[in-house]
C-alpha atoms as a PDB file:
ATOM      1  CA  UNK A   1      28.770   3.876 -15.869  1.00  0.00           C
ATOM      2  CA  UNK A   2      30.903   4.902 -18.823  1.00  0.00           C
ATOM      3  CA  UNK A   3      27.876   4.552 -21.261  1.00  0.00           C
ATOM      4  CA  UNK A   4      25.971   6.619 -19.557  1.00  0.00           C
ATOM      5  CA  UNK A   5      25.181  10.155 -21.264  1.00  0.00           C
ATOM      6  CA  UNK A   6      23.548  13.071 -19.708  1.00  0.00           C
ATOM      7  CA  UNK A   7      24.632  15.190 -22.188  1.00  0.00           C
ATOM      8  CA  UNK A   8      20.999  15.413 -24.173  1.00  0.00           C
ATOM      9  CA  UNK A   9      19.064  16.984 -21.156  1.00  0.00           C
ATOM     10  CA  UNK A  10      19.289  20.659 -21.956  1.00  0.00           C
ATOM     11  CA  UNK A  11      17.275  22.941 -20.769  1.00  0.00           C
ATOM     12  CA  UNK A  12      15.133  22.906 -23.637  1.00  0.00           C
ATOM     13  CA  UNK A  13      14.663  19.295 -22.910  1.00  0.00           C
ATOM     14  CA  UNK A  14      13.779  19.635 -19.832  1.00  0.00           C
ATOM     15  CA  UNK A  15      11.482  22.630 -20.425  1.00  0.00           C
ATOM     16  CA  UNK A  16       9.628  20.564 -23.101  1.00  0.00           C
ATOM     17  CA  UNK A  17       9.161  17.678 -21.027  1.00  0.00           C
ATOM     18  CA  UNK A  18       9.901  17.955 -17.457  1.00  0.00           C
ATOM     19  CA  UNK A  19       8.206  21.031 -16.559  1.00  0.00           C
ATOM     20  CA  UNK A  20       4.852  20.284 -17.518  1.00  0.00           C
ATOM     21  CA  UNK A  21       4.779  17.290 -15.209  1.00  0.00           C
ATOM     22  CA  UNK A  22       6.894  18.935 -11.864  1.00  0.00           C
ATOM     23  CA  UNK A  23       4.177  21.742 -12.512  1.00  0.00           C
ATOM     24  CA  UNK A  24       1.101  19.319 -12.031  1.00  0.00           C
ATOM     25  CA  UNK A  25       3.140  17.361  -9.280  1.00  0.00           C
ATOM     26  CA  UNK A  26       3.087  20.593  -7.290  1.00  0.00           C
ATOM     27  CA  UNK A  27      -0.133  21.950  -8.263  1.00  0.00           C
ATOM     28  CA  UNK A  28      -1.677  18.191  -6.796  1.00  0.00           C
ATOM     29  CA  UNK A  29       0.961  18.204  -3.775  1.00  0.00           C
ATOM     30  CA  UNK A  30      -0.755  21.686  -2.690  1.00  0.00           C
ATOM     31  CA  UNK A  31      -4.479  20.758  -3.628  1.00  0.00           C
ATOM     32  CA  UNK A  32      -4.253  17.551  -1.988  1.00  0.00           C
ATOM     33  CA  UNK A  33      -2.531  18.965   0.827  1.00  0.00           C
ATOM     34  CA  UNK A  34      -5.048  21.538   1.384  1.00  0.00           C
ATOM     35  CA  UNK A  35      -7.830  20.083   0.670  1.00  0.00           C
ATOM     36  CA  UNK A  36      -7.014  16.900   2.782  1.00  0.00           C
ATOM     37  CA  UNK A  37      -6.063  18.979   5.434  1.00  0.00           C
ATOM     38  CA  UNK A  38     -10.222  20.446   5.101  1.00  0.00           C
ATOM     39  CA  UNK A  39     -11.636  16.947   5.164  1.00  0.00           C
ATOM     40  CA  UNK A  40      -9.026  15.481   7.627  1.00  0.00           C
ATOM     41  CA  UNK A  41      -9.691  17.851  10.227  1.00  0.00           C
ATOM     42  CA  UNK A  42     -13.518  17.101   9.900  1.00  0.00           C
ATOM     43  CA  UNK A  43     -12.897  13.157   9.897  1.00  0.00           C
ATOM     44  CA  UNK A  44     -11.493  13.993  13.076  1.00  0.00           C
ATOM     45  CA  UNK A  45     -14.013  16.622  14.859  1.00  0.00           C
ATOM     46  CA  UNK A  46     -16.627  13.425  13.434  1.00  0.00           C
ATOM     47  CA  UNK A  47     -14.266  10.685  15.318  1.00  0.00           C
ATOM     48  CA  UNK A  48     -13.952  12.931  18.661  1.00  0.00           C
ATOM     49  CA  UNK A  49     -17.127  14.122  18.826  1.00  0.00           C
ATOM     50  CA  UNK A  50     -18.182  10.902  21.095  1.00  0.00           C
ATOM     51  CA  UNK A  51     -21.508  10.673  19.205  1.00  0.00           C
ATOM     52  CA  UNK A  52     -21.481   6.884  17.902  1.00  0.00           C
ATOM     53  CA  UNK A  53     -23.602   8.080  14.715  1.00  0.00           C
ATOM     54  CA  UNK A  54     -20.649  10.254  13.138  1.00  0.00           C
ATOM     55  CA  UNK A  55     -17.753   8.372  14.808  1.00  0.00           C
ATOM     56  CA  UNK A  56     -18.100   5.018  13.587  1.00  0.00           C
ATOM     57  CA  UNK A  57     -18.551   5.951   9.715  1.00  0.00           C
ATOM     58  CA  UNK A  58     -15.104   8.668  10.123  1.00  0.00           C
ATOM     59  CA  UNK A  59     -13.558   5.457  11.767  1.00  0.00           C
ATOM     60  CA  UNK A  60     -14.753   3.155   9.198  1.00  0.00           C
ATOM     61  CA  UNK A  61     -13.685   5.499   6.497  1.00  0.00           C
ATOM     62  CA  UNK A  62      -9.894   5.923   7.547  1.00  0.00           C
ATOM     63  CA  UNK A  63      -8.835   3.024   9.225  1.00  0.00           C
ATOM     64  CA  UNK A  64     -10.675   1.011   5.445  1.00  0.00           C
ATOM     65  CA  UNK A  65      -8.445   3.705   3.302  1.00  0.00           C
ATOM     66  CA  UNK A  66      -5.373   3.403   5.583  1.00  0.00           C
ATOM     67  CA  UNK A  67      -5.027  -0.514   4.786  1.00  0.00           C
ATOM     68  CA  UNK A  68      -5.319  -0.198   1.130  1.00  0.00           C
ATOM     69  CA  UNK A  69      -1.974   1.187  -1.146  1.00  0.00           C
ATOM     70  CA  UNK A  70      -2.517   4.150  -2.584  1.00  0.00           C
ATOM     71  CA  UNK A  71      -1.520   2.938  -5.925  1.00  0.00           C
ATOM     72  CA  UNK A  72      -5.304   0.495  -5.689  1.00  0.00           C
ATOM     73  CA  UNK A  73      -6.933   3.472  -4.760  1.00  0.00           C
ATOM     74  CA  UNK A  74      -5.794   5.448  -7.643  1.00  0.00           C
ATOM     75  CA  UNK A  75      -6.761   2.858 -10.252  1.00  0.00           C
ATOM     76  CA  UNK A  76      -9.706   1.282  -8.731  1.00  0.00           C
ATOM     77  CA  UNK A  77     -11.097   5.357  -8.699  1.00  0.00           C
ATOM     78  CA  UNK A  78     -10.127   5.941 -12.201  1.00  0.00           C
ATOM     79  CA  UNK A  79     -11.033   2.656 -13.884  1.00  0.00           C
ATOM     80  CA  UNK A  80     -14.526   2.483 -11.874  1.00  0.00           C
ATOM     81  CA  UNK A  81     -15.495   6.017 -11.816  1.00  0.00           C
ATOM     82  CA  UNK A  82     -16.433   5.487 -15.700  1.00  0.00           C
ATOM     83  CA  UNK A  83     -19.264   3.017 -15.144  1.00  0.00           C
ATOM     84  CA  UNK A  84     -20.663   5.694 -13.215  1.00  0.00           C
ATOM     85  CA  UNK A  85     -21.354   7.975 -16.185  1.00  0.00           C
ATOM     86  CA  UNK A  86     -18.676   9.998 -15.250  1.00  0.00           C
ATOM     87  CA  UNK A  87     -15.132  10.936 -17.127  1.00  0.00           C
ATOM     88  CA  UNK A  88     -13.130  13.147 -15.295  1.00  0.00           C
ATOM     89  CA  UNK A  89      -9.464  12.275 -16.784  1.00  0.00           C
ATOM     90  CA  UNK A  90      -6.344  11.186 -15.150  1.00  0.00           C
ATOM     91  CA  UNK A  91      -5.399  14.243 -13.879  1.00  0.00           C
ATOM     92  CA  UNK A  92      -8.451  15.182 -12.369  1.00  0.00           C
ATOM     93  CA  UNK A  93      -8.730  12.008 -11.120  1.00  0.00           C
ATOM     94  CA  UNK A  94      -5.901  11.891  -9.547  1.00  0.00           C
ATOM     95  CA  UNK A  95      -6.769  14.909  -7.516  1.00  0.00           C
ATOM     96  CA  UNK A  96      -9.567  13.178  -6.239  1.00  0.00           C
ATOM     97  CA  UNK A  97      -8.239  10.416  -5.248  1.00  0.00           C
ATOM     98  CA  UNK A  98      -5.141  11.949  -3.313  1.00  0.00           C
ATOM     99  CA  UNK A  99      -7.811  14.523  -1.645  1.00  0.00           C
ATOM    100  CA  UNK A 100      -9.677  11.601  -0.575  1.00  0.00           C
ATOM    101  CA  UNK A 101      -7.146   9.402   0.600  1.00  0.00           C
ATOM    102  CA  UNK A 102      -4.383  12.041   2.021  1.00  0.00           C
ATOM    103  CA  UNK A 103      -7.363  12.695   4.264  1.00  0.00           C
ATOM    104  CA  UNK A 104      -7.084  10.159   6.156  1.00  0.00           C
ATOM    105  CA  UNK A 105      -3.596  10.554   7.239  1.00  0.00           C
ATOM    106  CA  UNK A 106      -4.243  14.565   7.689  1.00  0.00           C
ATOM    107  CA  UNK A 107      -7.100  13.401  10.112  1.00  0.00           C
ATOM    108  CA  UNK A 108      -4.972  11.110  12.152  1.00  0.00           C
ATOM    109  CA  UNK A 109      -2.240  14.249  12.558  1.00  0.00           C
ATOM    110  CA  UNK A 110      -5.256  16.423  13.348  1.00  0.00           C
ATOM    111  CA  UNK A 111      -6.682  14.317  15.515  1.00  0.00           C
ATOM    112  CA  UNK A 112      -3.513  14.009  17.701  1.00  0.00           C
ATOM    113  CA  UNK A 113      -2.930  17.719  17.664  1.00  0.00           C
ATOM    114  CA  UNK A 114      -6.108  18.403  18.923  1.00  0.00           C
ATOM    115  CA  UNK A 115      -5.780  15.892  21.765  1.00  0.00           C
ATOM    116  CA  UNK A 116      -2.571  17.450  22.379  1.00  0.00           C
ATOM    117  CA  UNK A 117      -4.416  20.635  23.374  1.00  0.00           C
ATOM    118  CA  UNK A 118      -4.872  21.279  27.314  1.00  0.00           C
ATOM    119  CA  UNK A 119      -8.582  19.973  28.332  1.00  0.00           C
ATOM    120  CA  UNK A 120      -8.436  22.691  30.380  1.00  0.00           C
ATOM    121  CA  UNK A 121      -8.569  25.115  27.510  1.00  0.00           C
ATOM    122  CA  UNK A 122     -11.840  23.214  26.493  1.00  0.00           C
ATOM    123  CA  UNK A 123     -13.841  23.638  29.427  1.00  0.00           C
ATOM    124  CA  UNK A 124     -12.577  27.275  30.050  1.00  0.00           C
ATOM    125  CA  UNK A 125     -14.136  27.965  26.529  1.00  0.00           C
ATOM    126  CA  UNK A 126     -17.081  26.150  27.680  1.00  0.00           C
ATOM    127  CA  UNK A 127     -16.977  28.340  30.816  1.00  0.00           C
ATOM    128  CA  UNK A 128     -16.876  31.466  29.030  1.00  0.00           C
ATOM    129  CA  UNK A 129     -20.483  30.451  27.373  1.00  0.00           C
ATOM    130  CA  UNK A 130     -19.162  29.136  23.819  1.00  0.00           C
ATOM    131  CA  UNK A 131     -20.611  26.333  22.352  1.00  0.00           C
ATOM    132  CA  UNK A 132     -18.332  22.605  20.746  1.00  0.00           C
ATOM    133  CA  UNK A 133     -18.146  24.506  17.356  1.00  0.00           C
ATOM    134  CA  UNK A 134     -16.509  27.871  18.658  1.00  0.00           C
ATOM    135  CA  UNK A 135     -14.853  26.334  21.096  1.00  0.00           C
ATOM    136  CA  UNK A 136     -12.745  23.856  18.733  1.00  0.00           C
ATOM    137  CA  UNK A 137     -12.819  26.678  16.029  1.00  0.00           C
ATOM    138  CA  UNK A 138     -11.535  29.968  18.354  1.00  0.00           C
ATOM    139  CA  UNK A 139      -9.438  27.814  21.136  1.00  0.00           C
ATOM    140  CA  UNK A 140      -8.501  24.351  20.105  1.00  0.00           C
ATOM    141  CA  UNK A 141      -7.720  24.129  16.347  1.00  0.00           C
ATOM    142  CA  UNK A 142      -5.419  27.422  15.934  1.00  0.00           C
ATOM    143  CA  UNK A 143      -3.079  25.711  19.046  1.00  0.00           C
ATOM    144  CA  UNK A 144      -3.702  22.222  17.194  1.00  0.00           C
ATOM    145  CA  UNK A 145      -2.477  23.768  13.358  1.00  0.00           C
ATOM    146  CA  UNK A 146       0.766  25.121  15.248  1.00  0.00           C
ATOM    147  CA  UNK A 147       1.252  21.920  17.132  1.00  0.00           C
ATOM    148  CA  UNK A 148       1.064  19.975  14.214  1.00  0.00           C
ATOM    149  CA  UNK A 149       2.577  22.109  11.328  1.00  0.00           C
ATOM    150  CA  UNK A 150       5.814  20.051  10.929  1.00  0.00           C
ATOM    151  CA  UNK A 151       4.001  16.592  11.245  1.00  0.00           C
ATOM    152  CA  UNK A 152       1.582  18.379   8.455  1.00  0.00           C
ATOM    153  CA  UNK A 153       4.169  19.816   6.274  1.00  0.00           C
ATOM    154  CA  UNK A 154       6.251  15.976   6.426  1.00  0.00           C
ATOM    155  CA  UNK A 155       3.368  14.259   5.127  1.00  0.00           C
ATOM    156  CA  UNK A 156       3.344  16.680   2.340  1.00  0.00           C
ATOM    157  CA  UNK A 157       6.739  16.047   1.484  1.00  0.00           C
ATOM    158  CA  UNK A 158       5.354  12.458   1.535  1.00  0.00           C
ATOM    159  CA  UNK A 159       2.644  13.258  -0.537  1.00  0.00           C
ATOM    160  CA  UNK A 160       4.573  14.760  -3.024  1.00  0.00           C
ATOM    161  CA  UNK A 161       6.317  11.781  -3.648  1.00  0.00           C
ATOM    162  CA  UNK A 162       3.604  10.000  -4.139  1.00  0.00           C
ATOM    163  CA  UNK A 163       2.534  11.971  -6.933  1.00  0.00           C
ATOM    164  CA  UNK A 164       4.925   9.428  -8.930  1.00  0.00           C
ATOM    165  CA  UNK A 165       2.211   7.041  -8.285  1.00  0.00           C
ATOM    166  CA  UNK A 166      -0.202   8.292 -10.807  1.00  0.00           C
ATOM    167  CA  UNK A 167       2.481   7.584 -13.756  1.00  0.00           C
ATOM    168  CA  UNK A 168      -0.309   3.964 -13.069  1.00  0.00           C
ATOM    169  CA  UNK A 169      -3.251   6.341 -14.928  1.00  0.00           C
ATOM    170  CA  UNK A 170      -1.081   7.929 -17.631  1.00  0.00           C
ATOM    171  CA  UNK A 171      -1.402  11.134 -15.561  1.00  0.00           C
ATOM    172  CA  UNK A 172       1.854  13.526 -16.627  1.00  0.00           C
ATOM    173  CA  UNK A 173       3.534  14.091 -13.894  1.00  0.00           C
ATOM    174  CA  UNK A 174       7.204  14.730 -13.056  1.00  0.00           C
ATOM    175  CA  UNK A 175       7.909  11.164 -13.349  1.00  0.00           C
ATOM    176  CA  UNK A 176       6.273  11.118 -16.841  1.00  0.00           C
ATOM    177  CA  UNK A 177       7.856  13.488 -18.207  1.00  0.00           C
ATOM    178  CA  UNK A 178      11.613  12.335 -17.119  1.00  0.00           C
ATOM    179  CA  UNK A 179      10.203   8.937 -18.816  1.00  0.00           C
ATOM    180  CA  UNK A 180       8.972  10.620 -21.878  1.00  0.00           C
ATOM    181  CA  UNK A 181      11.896  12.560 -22.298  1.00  0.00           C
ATOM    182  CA  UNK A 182      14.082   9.714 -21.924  1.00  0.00           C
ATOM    183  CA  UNK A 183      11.919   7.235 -24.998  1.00  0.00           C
ATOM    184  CA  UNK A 184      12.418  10.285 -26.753  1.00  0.00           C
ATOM    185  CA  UNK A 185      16.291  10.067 -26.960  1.00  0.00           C
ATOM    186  CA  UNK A 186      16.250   6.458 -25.798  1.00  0.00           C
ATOM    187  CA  UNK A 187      18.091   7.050 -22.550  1.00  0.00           C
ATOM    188  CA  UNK A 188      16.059   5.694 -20.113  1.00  0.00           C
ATOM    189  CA  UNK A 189      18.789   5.076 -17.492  1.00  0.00           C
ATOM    190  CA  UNK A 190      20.091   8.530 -17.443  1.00  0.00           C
ATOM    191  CA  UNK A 191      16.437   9.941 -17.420  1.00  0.00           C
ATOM    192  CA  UNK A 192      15.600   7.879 -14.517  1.00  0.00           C
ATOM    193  CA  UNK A 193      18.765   8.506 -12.578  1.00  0.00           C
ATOM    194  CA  UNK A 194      18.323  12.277 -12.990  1.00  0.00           C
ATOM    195  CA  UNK A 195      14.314  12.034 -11.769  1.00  0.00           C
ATOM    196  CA  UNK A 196      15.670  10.571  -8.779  1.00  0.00           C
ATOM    197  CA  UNK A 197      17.801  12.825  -8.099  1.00  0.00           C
ATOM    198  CA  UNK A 198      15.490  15.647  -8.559  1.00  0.00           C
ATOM    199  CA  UNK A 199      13.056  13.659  -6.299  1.00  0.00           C
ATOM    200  CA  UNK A 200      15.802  13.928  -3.548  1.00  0.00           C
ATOM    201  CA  UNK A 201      17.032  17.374  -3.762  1.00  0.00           C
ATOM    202  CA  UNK A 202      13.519  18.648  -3.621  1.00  0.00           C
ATOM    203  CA  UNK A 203      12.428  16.623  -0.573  1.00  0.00           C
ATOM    204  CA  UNK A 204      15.815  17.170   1.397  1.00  0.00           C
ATOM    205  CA  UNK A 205      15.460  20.714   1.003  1.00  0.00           C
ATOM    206  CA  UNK A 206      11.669  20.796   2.552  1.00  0.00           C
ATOM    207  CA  UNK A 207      12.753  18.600   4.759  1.00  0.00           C
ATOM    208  CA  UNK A 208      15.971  20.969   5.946  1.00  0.00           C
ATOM    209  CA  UNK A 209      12.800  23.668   6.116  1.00  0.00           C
ATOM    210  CA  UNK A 210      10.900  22.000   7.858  1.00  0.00           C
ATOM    211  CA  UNK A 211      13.914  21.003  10.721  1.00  0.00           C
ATOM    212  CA  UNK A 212      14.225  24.682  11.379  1.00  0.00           C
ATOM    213  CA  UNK A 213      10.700  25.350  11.615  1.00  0.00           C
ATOM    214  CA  UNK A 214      10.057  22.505  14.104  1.00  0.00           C
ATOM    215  CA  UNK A 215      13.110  24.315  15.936  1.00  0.00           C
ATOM    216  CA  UNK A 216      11.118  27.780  15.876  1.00  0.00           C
ATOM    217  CA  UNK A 217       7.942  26.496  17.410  1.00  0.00           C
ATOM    218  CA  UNK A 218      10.038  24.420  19.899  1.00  0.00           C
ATOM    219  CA  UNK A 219      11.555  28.250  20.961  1.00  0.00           C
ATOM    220  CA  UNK A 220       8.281  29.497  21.020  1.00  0.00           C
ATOM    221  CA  UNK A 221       6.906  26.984  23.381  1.00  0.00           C
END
């Protein structure tokens, strides 16, 4: 421990290397999260809709993307997605790939918030003349969203951690640029220690905020 020396990350340092890559961790923890959230909430309308013909393909598609680690995902997507005329880049790729695969978790969540919602509800909205699309849109998914915002909000604490997966790609993310930062002054221990430590304080703290907004909604039921 005597060896070590932190003494070389200045804020210049860290401005030159780290920043660019916490920047696109957040930018893909938010469009990952949001646009999961979009296609996990219709994987789950599809999977309780009770029509076999958009069930079975929703069920297919997350329980076949919930068995494989997401670190496969990433580079089967990126190394494959080339042979089909296409280059999007790491970071682009990436965003893909978390949108597609965070999905399936945010569908799960959805899909138990929106069972969590009183039947009755359902068939009062049915009583009062509206059809399965206003009903779940006016009635059942603004009760499921509150349910379900700190089960939401901890998988994208989750996800955000996961954004250290796409170091796999070359994609420069907050992990990256710790690493770079530390081949740059050859103190790779120190960098690493300090990226983990960044990782934590970032991910306790949303996960303090998140404690007291669970609390809130549990008043306000």
């Amino acid at each position: 421990m005597s060896q070590l020396d932190f003494s070389f990350l200045t804020w210049d340092v860290l401005q030159s290397f780290v920043l660019k890559g916490l920047m696109f961790s957040v930018q893909l923890t938010l469009i990952a999260t949001l646009g999961g959230i979009v296609l996990g909430t219709l994987l789950a309308l599809m999977r309780l809709s009770g029509r076999a013909w958009l069930e079975k393909p929703a069920a297919f598609y997350v329980d076949t993307l919930r068995s494989i680690p997401l670190v496969m995902v990433i580079l089967w997507f990126f190394l494959l997605i080339p042979y089909l005329g296409v280059n999007v880049g790491a970071e682009k790729s990436a965003i893909i790939t978390f949108i597609l695969f965070e999905a399936t978790y945010f569908s799960e969540i959805m899909r138990a918030g929106i069972q969590s919602v009183s039947r009755g509800q359902v068939f009062a909205g049915y009583a009062m003349g509206m059809t399965y699309r206003q009903t779940m849109q006016l009635v059942v998914l603004p009760q499921a969203f509150r349910n379900m915002l700190p089960v939401l909000l901890t998988q994208t604490i989750v996800l955000f951690q996961d954004t250290s997966l796409v170091y796999a790609i070359g994609a420069y993310d907050l992990l990256k640029g710790f690493e770079v930062a530390g081949k740059n002054f050859n103190r790779p221990v120190e960098t690493y220690l300090v990226a983990a430590a960044v990782y934590f304080v970032i991910c306790f703290s949303l996960s303090m905020l998140v404690r007291r907004l669970q609390k809130k909604i549990a008043i306000i039921r």
